[in-house]
C-alpha atoms as a PDB file:
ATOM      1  CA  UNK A   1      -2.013 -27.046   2.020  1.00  0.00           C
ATOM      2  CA  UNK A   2      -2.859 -23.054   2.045  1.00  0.00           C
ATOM      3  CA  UNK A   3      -4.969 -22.498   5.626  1.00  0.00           C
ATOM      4  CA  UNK A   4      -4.639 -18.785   5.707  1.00  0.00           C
ATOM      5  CA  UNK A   5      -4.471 -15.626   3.224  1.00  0.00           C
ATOM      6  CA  UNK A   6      -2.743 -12.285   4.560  1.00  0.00           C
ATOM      7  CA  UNK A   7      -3.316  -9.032   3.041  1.00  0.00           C
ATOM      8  CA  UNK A   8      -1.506  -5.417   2.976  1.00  0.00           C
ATOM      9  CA  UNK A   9      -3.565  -2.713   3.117  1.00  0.00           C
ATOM     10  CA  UNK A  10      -2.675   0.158   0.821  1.00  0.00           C
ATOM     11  CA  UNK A  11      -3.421  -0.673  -2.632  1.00  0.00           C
ATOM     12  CA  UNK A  12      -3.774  -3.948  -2.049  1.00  0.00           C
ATOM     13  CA  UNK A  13      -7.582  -3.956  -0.368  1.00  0.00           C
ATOM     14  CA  UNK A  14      -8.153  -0.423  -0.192  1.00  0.00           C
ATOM     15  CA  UNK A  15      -7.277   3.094  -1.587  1.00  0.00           C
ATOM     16  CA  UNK A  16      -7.849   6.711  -0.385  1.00  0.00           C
ATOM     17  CA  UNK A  17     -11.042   8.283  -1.068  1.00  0.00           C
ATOM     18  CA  UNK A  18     -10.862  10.125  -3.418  1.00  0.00           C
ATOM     19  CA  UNK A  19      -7.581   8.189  -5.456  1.00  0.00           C
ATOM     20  CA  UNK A  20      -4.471  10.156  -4.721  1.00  0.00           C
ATOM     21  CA  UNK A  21      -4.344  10.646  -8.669  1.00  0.00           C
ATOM     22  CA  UNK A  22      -7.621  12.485  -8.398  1.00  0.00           C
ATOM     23  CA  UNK A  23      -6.459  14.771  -5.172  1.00  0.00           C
ATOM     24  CA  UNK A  24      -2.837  15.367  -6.704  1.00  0.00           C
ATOM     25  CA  UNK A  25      -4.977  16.343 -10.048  1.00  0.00           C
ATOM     26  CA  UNK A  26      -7.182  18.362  -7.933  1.00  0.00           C
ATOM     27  CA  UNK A  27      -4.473  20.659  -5.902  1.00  0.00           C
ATOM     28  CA  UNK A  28      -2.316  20.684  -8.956  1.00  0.00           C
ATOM     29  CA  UNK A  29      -5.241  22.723 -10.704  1.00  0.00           C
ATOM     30  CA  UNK A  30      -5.502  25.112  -7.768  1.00  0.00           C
ATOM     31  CA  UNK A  31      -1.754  26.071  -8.757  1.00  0.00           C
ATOM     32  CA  UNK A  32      -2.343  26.570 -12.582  1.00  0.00           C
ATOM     33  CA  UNK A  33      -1.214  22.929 -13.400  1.00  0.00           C
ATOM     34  CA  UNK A  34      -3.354  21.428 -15.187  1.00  0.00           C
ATOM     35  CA  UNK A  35      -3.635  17.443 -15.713  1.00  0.00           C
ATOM     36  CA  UNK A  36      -6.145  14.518 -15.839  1.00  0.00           C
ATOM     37  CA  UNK A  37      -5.941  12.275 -12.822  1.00  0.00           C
ATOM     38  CA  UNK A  38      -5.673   9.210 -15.892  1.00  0.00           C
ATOM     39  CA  UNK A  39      -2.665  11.222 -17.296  1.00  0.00           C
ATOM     40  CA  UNK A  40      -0.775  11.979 -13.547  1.00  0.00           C
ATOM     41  CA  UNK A  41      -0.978   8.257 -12.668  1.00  0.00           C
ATOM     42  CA  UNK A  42       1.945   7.056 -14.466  1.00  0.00           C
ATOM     43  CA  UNK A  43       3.842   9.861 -12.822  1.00  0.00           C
ATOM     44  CA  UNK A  44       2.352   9.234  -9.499  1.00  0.00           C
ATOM     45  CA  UNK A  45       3.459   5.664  -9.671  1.00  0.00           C
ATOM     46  CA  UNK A  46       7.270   6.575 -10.083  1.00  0.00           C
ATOM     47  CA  UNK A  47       7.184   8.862  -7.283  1.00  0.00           C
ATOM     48  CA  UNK A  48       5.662   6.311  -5.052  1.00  0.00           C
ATOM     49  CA  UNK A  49       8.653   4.053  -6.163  1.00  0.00           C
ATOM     50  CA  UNK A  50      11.131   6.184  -5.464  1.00  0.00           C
ATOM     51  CA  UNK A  51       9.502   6.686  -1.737  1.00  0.00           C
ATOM     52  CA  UNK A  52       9.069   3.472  -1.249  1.00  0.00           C
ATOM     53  CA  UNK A  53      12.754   2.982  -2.197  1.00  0.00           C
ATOM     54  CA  UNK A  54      13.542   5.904   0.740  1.00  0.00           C
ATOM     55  CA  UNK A  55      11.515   4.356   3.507  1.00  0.00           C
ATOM     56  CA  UNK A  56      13.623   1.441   3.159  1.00  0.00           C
ATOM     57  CA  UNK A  57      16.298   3.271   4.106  1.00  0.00           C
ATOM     58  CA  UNK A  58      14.824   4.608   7.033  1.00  0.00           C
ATOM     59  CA  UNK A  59      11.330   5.260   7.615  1.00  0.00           C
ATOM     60  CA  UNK A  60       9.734   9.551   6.626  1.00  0.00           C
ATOM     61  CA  UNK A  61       8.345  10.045  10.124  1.00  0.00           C
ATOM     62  CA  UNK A  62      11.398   9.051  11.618  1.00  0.00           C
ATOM     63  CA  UNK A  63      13.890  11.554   9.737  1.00  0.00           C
ATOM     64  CA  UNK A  64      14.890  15.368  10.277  1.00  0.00           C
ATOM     65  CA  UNK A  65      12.446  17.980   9.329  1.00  0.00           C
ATOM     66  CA  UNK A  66      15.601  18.924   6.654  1.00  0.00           C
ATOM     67  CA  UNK A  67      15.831  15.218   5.314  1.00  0.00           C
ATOM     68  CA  UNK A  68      11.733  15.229   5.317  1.00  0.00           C
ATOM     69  CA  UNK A  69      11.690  18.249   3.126  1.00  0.00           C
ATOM     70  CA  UNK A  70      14.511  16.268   0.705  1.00  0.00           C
ATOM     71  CA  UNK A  71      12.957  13.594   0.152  1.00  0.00           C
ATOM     72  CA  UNK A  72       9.078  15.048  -0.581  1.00  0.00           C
ATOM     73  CA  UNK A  73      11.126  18.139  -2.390  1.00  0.00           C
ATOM     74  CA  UNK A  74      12.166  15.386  -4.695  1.00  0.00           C
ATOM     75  CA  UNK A  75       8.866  13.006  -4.752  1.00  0.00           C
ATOM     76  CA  UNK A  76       7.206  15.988  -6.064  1.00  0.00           C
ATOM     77  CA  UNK A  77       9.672  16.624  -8.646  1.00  0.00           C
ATOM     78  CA  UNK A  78       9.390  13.397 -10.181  1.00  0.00           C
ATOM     79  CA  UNK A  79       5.532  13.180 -10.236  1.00  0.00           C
ATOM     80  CA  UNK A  80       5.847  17.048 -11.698  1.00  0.00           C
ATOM     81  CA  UNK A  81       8.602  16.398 -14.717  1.00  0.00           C
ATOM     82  CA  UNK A  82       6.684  13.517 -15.289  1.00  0.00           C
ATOM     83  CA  UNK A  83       3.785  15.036 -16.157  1.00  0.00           C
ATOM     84  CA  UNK A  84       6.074  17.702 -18.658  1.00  0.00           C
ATOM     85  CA  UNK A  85       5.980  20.511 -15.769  1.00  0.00           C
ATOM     86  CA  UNK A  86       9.353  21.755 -13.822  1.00  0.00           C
ATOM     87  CA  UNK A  87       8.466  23.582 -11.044  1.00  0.00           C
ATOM     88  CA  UNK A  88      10.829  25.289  -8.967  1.00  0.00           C
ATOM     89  CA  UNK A  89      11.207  24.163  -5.121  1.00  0.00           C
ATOM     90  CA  UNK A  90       9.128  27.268  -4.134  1.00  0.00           C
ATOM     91  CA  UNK A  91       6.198  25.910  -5.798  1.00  0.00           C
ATOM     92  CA  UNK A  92       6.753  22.388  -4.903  1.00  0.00           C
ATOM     93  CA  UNK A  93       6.694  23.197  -0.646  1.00  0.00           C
ATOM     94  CA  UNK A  94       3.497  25.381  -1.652  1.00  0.00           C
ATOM     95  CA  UNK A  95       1.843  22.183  -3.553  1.00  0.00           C
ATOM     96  CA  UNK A  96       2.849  20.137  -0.711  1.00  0.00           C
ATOM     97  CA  UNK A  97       1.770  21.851   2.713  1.00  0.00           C
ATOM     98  CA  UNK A  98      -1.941  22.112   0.570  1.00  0.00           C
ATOM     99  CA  UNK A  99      -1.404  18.479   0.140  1.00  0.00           C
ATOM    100  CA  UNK A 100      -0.890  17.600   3.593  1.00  0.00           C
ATOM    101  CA  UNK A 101      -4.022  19.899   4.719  1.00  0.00           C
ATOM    102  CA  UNK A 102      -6.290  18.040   2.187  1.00  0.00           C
ATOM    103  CA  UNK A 103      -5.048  14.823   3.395  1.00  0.00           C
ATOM    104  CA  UNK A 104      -6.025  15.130   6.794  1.00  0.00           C
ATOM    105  CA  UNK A 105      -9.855  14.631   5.551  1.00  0.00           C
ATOM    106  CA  UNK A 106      -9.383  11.629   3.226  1.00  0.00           C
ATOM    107  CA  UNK A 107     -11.034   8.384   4.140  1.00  0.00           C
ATOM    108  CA  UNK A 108     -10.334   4.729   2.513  1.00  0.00           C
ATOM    109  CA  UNK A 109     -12.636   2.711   0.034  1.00  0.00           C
ATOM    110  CA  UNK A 110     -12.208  -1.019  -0.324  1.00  0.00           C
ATOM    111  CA  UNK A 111     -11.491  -1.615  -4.030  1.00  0.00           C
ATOM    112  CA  UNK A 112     -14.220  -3.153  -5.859  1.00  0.00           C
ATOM    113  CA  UNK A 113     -13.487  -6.824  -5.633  1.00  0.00           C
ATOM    114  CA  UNK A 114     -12.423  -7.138  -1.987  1.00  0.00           C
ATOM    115  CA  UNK A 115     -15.764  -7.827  -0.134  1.00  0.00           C
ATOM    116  CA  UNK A 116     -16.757 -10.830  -3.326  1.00  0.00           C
ATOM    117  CA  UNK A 117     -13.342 -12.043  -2.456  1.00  0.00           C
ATOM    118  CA  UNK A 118     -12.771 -11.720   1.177  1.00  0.00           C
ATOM    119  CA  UNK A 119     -15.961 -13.608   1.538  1.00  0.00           C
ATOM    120  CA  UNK A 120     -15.487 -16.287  -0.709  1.00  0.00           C
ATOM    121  CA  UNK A 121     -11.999 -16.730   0.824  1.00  0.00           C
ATOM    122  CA  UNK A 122     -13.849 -17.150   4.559  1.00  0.00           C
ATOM    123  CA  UNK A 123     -16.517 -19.574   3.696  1.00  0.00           C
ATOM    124  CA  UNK A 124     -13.518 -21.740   2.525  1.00  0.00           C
ATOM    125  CA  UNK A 125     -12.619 -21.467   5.978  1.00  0.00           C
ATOM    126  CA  UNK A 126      -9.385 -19.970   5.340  1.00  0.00           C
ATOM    127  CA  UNK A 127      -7.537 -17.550   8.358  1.00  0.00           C
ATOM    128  CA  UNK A 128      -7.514 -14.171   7.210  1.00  0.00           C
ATOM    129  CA  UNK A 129      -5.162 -11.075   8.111  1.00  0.00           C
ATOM    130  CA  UNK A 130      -3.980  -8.082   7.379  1.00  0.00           C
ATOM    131  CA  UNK A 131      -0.057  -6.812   7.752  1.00  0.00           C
ATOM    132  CA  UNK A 132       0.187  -3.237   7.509  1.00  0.00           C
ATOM    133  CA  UNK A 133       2.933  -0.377   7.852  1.00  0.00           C
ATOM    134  CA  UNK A 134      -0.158   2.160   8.567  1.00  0.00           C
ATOM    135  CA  UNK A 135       0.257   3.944  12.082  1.00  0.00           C
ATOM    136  CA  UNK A 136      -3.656   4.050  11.819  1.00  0.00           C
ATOM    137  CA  UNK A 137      -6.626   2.685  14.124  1.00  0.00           C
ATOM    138  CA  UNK A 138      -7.172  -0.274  11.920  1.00  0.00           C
ATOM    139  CA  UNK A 139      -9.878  -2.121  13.958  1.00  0.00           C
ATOM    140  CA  UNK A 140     -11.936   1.298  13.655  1.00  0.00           C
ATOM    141  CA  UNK A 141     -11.184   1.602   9.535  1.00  0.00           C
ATOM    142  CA  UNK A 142     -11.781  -1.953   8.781  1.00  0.00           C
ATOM    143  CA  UNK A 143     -15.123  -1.634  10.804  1.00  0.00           C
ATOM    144  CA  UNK A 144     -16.163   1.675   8.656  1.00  0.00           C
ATOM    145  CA  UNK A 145     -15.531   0.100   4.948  1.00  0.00           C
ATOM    146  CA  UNK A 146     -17.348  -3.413   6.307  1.00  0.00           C
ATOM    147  CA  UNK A 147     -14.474  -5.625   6.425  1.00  0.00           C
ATOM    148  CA  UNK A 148     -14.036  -6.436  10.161  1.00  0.00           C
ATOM    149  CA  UNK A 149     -16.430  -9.523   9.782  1.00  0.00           C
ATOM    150  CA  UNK A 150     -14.230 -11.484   7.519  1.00  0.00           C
ATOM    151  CA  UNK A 151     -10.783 -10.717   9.160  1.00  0.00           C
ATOM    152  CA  UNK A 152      -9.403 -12.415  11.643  1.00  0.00           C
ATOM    153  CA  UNK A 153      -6.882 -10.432  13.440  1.00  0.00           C
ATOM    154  CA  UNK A 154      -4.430  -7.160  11.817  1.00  0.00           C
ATOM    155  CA  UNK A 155      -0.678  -6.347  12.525  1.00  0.00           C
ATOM    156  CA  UNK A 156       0.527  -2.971  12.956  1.00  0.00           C
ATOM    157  CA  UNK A 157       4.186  -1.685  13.284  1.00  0.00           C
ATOM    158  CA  UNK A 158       3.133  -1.002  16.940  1.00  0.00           C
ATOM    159  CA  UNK A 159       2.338  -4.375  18.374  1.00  0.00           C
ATOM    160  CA  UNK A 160       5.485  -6.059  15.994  1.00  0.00           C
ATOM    161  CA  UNK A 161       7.810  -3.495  17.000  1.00  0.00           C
ATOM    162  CA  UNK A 162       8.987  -3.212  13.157  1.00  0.00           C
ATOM    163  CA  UNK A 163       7.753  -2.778   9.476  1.00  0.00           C
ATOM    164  CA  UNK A 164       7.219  -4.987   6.763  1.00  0.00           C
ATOM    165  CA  UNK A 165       9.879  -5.591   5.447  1.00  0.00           C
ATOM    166  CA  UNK A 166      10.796  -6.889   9.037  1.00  0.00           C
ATOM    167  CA  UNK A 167      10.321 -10.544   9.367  1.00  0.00           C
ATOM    168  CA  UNK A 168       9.307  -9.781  13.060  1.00  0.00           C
ATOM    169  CA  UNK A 169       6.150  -8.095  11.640  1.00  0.00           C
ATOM    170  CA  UNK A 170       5.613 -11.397   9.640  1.00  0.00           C
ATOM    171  CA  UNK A 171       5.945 -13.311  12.237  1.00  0.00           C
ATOM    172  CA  UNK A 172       3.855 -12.207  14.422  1.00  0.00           C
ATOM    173  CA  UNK A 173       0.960 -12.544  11.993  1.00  0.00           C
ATOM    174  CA  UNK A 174       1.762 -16.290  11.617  1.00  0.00           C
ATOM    175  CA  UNK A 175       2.167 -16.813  15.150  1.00  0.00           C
ATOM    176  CA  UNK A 176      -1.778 -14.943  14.726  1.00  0.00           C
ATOM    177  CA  UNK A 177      -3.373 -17.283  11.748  1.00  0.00           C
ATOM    178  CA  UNK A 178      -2.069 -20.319  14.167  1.00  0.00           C
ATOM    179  CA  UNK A 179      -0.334 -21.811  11.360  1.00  0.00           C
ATOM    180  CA  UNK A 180       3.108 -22.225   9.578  1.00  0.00           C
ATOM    181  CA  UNK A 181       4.988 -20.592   6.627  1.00  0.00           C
ATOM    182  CA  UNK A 182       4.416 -22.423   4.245  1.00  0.00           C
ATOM    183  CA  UNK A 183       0.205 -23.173   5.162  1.00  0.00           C
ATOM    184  CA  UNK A 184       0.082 -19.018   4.130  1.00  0.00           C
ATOM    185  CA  UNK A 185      -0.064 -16.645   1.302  1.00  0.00           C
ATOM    186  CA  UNK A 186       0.439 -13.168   1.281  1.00  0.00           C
ATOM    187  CA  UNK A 187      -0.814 -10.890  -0.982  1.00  0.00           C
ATOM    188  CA  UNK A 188       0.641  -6.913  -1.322  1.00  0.00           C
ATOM    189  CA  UNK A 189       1.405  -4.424  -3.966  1.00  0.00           C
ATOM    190  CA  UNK A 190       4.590  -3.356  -3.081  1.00  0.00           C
ATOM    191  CA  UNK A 191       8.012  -5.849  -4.348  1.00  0.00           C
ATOM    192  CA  UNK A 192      10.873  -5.472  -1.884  1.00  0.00           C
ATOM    193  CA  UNK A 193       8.015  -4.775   1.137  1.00  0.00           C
ATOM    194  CA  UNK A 194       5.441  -7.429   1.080  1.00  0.00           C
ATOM    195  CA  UNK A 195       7.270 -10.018  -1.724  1.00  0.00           C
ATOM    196  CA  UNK A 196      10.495  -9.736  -0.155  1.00  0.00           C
ATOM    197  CA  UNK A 197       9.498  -9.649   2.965  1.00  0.00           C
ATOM    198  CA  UNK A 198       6.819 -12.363   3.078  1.00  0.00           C
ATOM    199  CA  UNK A 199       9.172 -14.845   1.206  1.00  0.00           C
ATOM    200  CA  UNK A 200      12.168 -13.773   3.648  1.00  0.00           C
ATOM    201  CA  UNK A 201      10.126 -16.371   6.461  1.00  0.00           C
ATOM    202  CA  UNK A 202       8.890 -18.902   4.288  1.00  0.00           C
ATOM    203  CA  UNK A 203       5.518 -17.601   3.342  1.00  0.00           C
ATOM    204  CA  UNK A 204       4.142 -17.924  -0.535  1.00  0.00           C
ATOM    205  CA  UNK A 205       4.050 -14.409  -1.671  1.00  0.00           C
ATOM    206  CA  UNK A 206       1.779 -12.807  -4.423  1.00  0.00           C
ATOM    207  CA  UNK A 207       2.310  -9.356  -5.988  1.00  0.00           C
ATOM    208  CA  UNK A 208      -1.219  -7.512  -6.967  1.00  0.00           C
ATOM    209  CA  UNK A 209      -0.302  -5.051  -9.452  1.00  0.00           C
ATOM    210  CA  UNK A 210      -3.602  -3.084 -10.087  1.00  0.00           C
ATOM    211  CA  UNK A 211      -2.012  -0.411 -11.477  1.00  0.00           C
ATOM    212  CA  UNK A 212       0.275  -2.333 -13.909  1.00  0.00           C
ATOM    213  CA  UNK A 213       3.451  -0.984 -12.079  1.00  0.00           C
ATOM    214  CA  UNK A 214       5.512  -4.119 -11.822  1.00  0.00           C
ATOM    215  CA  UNK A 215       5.600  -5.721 -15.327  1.00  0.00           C
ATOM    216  CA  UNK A 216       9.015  -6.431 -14.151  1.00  0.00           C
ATOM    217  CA  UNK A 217       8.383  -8.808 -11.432  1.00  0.00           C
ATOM    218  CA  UNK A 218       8.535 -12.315 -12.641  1.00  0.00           C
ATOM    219  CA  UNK A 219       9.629 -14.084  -9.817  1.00  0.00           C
ATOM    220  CA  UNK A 220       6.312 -14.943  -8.344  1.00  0.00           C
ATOM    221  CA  UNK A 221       2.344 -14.720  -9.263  1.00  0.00           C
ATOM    222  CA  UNK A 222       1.607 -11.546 -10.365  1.00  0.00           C
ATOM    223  CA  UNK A 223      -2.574 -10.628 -10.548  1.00  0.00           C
ATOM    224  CA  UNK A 224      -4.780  -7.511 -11.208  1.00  0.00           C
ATOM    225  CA  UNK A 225      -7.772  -8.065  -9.020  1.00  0.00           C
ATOM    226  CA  UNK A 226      -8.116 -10.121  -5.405  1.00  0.00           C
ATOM    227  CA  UNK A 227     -10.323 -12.624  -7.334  1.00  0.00           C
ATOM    228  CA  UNK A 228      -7.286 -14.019  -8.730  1.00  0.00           C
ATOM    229  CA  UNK A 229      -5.816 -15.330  -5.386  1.00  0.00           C
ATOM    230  CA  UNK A 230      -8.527 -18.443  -5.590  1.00  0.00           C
ATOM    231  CA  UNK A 231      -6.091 -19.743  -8.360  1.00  0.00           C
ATOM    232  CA  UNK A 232      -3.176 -20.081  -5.987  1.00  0.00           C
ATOM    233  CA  UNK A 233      -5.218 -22.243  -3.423  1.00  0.00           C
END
C-alpha cells in the first residue's frame, strides 16, 4: 500500500521564471542569434543531458574554475550547433557570464498542475516530500509559490550529506515520511538521478517527462503531467 509520494524539484514541480528556453532565447538575441524559445528547446534538452551526465561524475560547483569553463564551454556548444549556429569559444564565455548575471534574478513557478495535484494527493492523506539537489532555501521558495501547506518535510544535499543519486539522500527522506520503501513513490524528471536512484533503496519510481525527453525510458511509468501519479496509487 502507497502511504507517501516524494517529489524532485526542478522540472518536476516547478521551473524558472521565465523558462530557461525563453531566457537562453532572450540573451541569444542580445548577441545577434536569433531563435524561438519553441525552436531552442530541443537543443536545450540535449545540453541539459549531457550536464546531467557530468554532474554524475562529480558535481559543477565542486570542480576547477578550468574544468568549470570545459564543461559549460561545451554545454553551450551543443545547445548552439543544435540550433544550426557554431560559435566560436569567444562568443560562447561572452553568452555565458550574461547568462549567469540574468540568472541571479530568476524566480520559480509551480507548473500548472502541481497545486490540483498536490492537494488531491493530501486529502488522501498521503506523506508528501520533496528530494532535491538545489543548494537553495527551500522552506522560503516553497512558501513563495504556495506549496509549503501540502508538504510535509524537504531534503537537501546539506542535511543528507550527498545528492540524489546517493541513496543516503533517499534515505533520509524515508526515515522523514515515517514509512518504508516500498509504502513510497517517487516522482522526478531526470533517469539515472531520481529513477535510478529512488529504485536503488527499494522505492517505486516514476519518470515525468514534460518535455518529451525520455521516449527511451521504458523501464518504469512514464507521465506528462503530476495528475497522472493518482493512477499509480
Amino acid at each position: 500500500m502507497i502511504k507517501a509520494i516524494l517529489f524532485d524539484w526542478m522540472n518536476t514541480l516547478a521551473r524558472y521564471e521565465p523558462p530557461r528556453e525563453v531566457l537562453h532565447s532572450r540573451i541569444f538575441g542580445e548577441f545577434g542569434i536569433a531563435v524561438t524559445p519553441q525552436a531552442l528547446l530541443p537543443a536545450l534538452l540535449v545540453a541539459d543531458k549531457y550536464m546531467y551526465d557530468e554532474y554524475l561524475v562529480t558535481p559543477i560547483d565542486k570542480r576547477s574554475p578550468e574544468d568549470k569553463k570545459r564543461v559549460y564551454l561545451h554545454y553551450y556548444d551543443l545547445m548552439l550547433s543544435g540550433i544550426g549556429f557554431k560559435a566560436d569559444q569567444e562568443l560562447i564565455l561572452k553568452i555565458w557570464a550574461r547568462e549567469r548575471q540574468a540568472a541571479e534574478g530568476l524566480a520559480f513557478a509551480l507548473y500548472d498542475d502541481v497545486l490540483p495535484s498536490v492537494k488531491t494527493l493530501d486529502q488522501r492523506g498521503l506523506v508528501l516530500g520533496m528530494i532535491t539537489n538545489m543548494p537553495r532555501d527551500m522552506a522560503a521558495i516553497c512558501n513563495a509559490v504556495g506549496l509549503s501547506p501540502y508538504l510535509d518535510f524537504f531534503v537537501t544535499p546539506q542535511e543528507a550529506g550527498a545528492d540524489k543519486p546517493n541513496p543516503a539522500i533517499f534515505l533520509l527522506a524515508l526515515e522523514r515520511a515515517g514509512v518504508q520503501a516500498a509504502e513510497a513513490i517517487y516522482v522526478g524528471d531526470q533517469y539515472k538521478f531520481d529513477v535510478l536512484g529512488a529504485r536503488g533503496v527499494g522505492m517505486t519510481p516514476i519518470l515525468i517527462d514534460r518535455y518529451e525527453a525520455s521516449p527511451e525510458v521504458t523501464d518504469c511509468p512514464r507521465i506528462h503531467s503530476l495528475s497522472e501519479v493518482m493512477t499509480y496509487l
